[in-house]
Protein backbone atom coordinates (compact mmCIF):
# COMPACT_ATOMS: atom_id res chain seq x y z
CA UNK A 1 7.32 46.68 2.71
CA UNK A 2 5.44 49.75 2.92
CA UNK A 3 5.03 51.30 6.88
CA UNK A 4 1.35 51.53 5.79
CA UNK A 5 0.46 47.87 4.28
CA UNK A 6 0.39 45.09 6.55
CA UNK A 7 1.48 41.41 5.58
CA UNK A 8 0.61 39.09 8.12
CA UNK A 9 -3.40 39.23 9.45
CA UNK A 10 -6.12 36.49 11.20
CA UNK A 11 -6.07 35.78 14.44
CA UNK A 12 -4.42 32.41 14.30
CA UNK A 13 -1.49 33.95 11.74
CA UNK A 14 -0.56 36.44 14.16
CA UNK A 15 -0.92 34.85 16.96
CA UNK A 16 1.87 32.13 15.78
CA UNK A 17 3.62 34.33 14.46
CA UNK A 18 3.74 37.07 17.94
CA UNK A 19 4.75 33.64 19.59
CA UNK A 20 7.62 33.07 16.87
CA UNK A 21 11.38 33.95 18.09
CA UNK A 22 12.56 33.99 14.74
CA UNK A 23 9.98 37.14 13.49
CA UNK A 24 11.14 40.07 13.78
CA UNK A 25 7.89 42.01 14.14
CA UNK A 26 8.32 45.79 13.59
CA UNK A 27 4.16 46.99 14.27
CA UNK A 28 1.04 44.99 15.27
CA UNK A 29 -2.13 46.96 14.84
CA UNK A 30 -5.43 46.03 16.38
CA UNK A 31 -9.17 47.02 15.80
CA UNK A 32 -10.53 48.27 19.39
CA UNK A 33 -13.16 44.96 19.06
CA UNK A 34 -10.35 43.10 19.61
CA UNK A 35 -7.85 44.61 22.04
CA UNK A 36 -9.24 41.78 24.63
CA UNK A 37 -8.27 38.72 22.40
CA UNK A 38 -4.86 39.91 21.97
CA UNK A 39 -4.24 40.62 25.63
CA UNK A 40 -4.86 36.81 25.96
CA UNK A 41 -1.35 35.69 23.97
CA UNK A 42 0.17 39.11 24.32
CA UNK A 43 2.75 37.61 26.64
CA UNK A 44 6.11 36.47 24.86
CA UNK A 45 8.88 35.15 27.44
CA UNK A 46 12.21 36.17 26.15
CA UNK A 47 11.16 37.95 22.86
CA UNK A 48 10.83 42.06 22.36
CA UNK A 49 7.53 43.15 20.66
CA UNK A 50 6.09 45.96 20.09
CA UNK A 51 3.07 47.62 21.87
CA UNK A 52 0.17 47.28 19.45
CA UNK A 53 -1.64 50.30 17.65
CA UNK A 54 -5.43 50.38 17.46
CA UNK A 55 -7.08 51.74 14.76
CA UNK A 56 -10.44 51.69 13.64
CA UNK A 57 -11.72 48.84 11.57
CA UNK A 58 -11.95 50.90 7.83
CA UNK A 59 -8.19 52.13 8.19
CA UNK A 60 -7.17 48.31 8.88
CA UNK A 61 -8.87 47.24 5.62
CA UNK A 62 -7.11 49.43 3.97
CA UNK A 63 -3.89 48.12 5.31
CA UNK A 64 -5.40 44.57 4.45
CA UNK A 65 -6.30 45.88 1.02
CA UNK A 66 -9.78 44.65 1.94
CA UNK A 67 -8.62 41.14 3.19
CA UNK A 68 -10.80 39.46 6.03
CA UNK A 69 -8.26 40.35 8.99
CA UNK A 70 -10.34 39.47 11.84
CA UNK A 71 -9.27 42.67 13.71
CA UNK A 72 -5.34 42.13 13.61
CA UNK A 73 -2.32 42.77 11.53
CA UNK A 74 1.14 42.58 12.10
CA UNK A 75 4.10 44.81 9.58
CA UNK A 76 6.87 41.79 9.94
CA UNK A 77 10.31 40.82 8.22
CA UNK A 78 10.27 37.76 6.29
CA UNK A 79 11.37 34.43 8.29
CA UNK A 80 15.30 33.67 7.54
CA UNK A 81 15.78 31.62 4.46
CA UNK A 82 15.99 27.56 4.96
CA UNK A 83 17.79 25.50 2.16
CA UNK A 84 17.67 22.23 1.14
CA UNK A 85 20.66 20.88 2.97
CA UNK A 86 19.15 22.15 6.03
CA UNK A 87 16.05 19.64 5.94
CA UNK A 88 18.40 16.65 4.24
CA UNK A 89 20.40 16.84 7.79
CA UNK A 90 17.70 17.41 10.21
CA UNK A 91 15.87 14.52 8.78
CA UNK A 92 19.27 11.90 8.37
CA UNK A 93 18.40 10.81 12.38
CA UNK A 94 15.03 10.49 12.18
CA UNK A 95 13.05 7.05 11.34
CA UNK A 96 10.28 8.65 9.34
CA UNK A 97 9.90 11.81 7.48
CA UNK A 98 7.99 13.65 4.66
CA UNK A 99 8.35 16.52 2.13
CA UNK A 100 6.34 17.97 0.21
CA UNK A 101 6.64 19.40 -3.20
CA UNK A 102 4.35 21.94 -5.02
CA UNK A 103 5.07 22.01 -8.74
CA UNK A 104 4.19 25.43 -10.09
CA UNK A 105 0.76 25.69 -7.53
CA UNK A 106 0.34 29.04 -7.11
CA UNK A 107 -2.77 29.85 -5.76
CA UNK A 108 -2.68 31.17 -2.56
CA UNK A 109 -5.32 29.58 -0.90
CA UNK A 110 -4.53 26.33 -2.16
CA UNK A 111 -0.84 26.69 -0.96
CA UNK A 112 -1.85 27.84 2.13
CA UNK A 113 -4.57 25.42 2.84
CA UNK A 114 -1.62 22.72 2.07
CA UNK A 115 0.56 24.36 4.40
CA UNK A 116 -1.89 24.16 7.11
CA UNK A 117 -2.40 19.97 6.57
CA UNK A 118 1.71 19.69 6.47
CA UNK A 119 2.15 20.94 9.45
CA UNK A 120 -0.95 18.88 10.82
CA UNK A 121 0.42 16.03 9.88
CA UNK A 122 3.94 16.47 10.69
CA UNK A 123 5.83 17.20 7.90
CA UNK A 124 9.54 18.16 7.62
CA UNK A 125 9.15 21.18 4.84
CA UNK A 126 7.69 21.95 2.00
CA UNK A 127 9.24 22.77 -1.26
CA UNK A 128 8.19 25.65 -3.89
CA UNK A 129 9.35 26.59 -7.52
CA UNK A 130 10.68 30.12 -6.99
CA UNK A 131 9.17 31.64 -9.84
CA UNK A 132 5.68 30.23 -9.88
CA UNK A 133 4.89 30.50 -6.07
CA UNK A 134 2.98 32.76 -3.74
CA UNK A 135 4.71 35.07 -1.57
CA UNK A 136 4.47 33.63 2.00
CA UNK A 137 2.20 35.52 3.80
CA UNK A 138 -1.08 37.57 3.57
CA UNK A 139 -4.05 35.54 2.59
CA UNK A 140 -1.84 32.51 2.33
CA UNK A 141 -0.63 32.97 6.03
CA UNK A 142 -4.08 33.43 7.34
CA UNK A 143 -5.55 30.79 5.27
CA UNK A 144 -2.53 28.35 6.62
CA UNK A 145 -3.90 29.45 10.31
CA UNK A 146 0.14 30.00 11.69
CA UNK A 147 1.61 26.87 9.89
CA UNK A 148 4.09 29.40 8.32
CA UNK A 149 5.30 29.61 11.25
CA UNK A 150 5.97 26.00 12.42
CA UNK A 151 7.10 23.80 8.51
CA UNK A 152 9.62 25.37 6.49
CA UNK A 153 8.97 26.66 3.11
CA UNK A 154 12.07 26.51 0.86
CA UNK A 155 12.30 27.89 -3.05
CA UNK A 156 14.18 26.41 -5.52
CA UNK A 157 14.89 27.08 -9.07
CA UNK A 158 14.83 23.95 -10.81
CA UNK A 159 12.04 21.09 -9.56
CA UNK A 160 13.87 18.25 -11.02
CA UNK A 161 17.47 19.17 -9.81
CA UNK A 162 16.01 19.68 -6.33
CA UNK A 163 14.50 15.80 -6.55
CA UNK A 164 18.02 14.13 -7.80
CA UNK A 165 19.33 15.95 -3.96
CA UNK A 166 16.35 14.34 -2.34
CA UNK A 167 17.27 10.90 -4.03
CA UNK A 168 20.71 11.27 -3.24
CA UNK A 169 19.95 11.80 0.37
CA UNK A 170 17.84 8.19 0.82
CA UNK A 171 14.07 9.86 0.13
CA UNK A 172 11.71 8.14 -2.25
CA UNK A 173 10.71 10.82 -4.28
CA UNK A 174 6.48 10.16 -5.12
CA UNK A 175 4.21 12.29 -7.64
CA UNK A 176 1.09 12.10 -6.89
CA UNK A 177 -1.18 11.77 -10.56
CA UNK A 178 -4.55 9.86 -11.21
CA UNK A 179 -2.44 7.76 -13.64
CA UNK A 180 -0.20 6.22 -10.94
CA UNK A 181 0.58 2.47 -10.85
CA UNK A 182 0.58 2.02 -6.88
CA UNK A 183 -2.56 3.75 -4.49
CA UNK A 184 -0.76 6.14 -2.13
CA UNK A 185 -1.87 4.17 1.24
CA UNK A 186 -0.02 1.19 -0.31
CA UNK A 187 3.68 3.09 0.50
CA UNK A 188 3.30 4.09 4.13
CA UNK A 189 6.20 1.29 4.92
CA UNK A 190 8.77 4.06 3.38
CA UNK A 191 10.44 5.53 5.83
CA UNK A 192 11.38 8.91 3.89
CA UNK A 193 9.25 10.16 1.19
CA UNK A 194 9.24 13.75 -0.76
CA UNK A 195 5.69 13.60 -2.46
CA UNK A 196 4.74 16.04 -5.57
CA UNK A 197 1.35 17.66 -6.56
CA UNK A 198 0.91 19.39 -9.46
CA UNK A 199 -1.04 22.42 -10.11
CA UNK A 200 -4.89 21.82 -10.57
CA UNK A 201 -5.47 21.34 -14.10
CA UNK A 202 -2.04 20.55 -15.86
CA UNK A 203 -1.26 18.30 -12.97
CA UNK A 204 3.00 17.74 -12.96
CA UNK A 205 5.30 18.67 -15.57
CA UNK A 206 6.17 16.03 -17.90
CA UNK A 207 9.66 16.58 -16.75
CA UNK A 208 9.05 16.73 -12.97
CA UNK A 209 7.06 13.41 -13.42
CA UNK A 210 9.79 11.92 -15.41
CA UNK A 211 12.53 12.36 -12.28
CA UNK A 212 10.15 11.28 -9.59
CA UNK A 213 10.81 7.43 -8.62
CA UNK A 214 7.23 6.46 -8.79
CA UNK A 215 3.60 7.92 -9.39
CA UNK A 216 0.92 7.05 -7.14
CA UNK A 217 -2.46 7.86 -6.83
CA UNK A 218 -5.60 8.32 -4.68
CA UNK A 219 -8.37 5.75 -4.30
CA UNK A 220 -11.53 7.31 -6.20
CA UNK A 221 -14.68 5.19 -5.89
CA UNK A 222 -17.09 8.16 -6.52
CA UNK A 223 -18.46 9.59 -9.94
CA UNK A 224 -15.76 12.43 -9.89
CA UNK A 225 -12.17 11.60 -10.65
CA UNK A 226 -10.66 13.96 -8.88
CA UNK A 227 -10.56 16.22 -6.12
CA UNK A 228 -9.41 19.88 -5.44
CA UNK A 229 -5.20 19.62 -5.08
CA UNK A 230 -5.28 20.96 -1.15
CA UNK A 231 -8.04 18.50 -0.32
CA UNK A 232 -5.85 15.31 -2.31
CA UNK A 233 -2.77 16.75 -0.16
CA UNK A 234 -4.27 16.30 3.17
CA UNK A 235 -5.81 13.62 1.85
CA UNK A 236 -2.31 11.76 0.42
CA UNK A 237 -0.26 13.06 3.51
CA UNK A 238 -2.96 10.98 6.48
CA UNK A 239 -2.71 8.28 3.78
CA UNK A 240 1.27 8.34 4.17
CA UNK A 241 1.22 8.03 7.87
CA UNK A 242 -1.72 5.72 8.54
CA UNK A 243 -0.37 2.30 8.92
């Protein structure tokens, strides 16, 4: 990461993440306009920050690379590395929990707008292909409004592989495709459930499809069949918890 180029911005991004024992936050860099709203969460109990640079507003859009920053920017290490097994034993005690898996979405809005409804609606992690995902932070960060900071994200390899673990370890593993035999709302009884979304357009992978237990789908009863893959995810995950 270059000293100059900044990879966490937004208020709400760097807020969570300032508030986040596990960042380690080397330079937080502040537009004067905004000096006063960081003063308000500046305080961290316990953790070592540094004191924040101001700058003026044209050298932080630089360090942006033009990005809507909302006056703030933080130069930050990426959050340790979770793994599957991790999740698999934090969730064996519990009575309910969800994952989520994004197969091949890459957009970073999208991915971060997702993030943001996880951790809304309580879920465990979510799951990315490592070589067709986002890098966790930047726009997605500030478009997930500090979820990064509070629902795992984990990368794996192969999709498929990573669902046979989830199997093994009691979760019902659910893709979510308009061609699904059950409505999503009809599966809230399952205690642990990994559910799937596809990129927009190809939708899942034949192959990812293939290894999930079930497909389910989303009540339409408008003239459009389908909706944007972050709204269906929000949409799928209040479905999955609403009794």
């Amino acid at each position: 990461m270059s000293k100059n180029k900044a990879n966490i911005w937004g208020t709400h991004a760097v807020k969570a993440a300032w508030h986040n024992p596990d960042r380690d936050i080397s330079a937080i860099f502040l537009t004067d306009t905004h000096q006063r709203e960081f003063v308000s969460f500046q305080a961290v109990k316990g953790v070592k920050r540094p004191a924040p640079t101001i700058i003026s507003k044209k050298e932080m859009d630089k360090m942006t690379g033009g990005a809507v920053h909302q006056g703030m920017a933080l130069i930050t290490a990426e959050l340790p590395e979770v793994f599957l097994s991790d999740i698999t034993i934090k969730s064996a005690n519990k009575d309910h929990s969800i994952i989520l898996i994004l197969d091949q979405v890459t957009d970073p809005h999208n991915v971060g707008a997702i993030l943001r409804s996880a951790c809304a609606f309580g879920v465990e992690a979510m799951i990315l292909q490592r070589k067709h995902a986002p890098e966790i932070n930047g726009v997605l960060a500030k478009t997930a409004c500090g979820a990064v900071e509070h629902v795992p994200v984990l990368f794996e390899t192969n999709l498929s592989r990573t669902i046979e673990q989830l199997q093994e370890s009691g979760f019902m593993v659910v893709g979510l495709d308009e061609r699904g035999e059950k409505e999503i709302s009809m599966l809230s009884e399952h205690n642990k459930i990994a559910l799937v979304l596809g990129a927009e357009g190809p939708g899942l992978r034949p192959n990812v499809a293939g290894h999930c237990d079930m497909l389910a789908k989303l009540e339409m009863r408008g003239p459009m069949p389908s909706i944007n893959v972050s709204n269906a995810a929000a949409v799928a995950l209040y479905a999955l918890i609403t009794d």
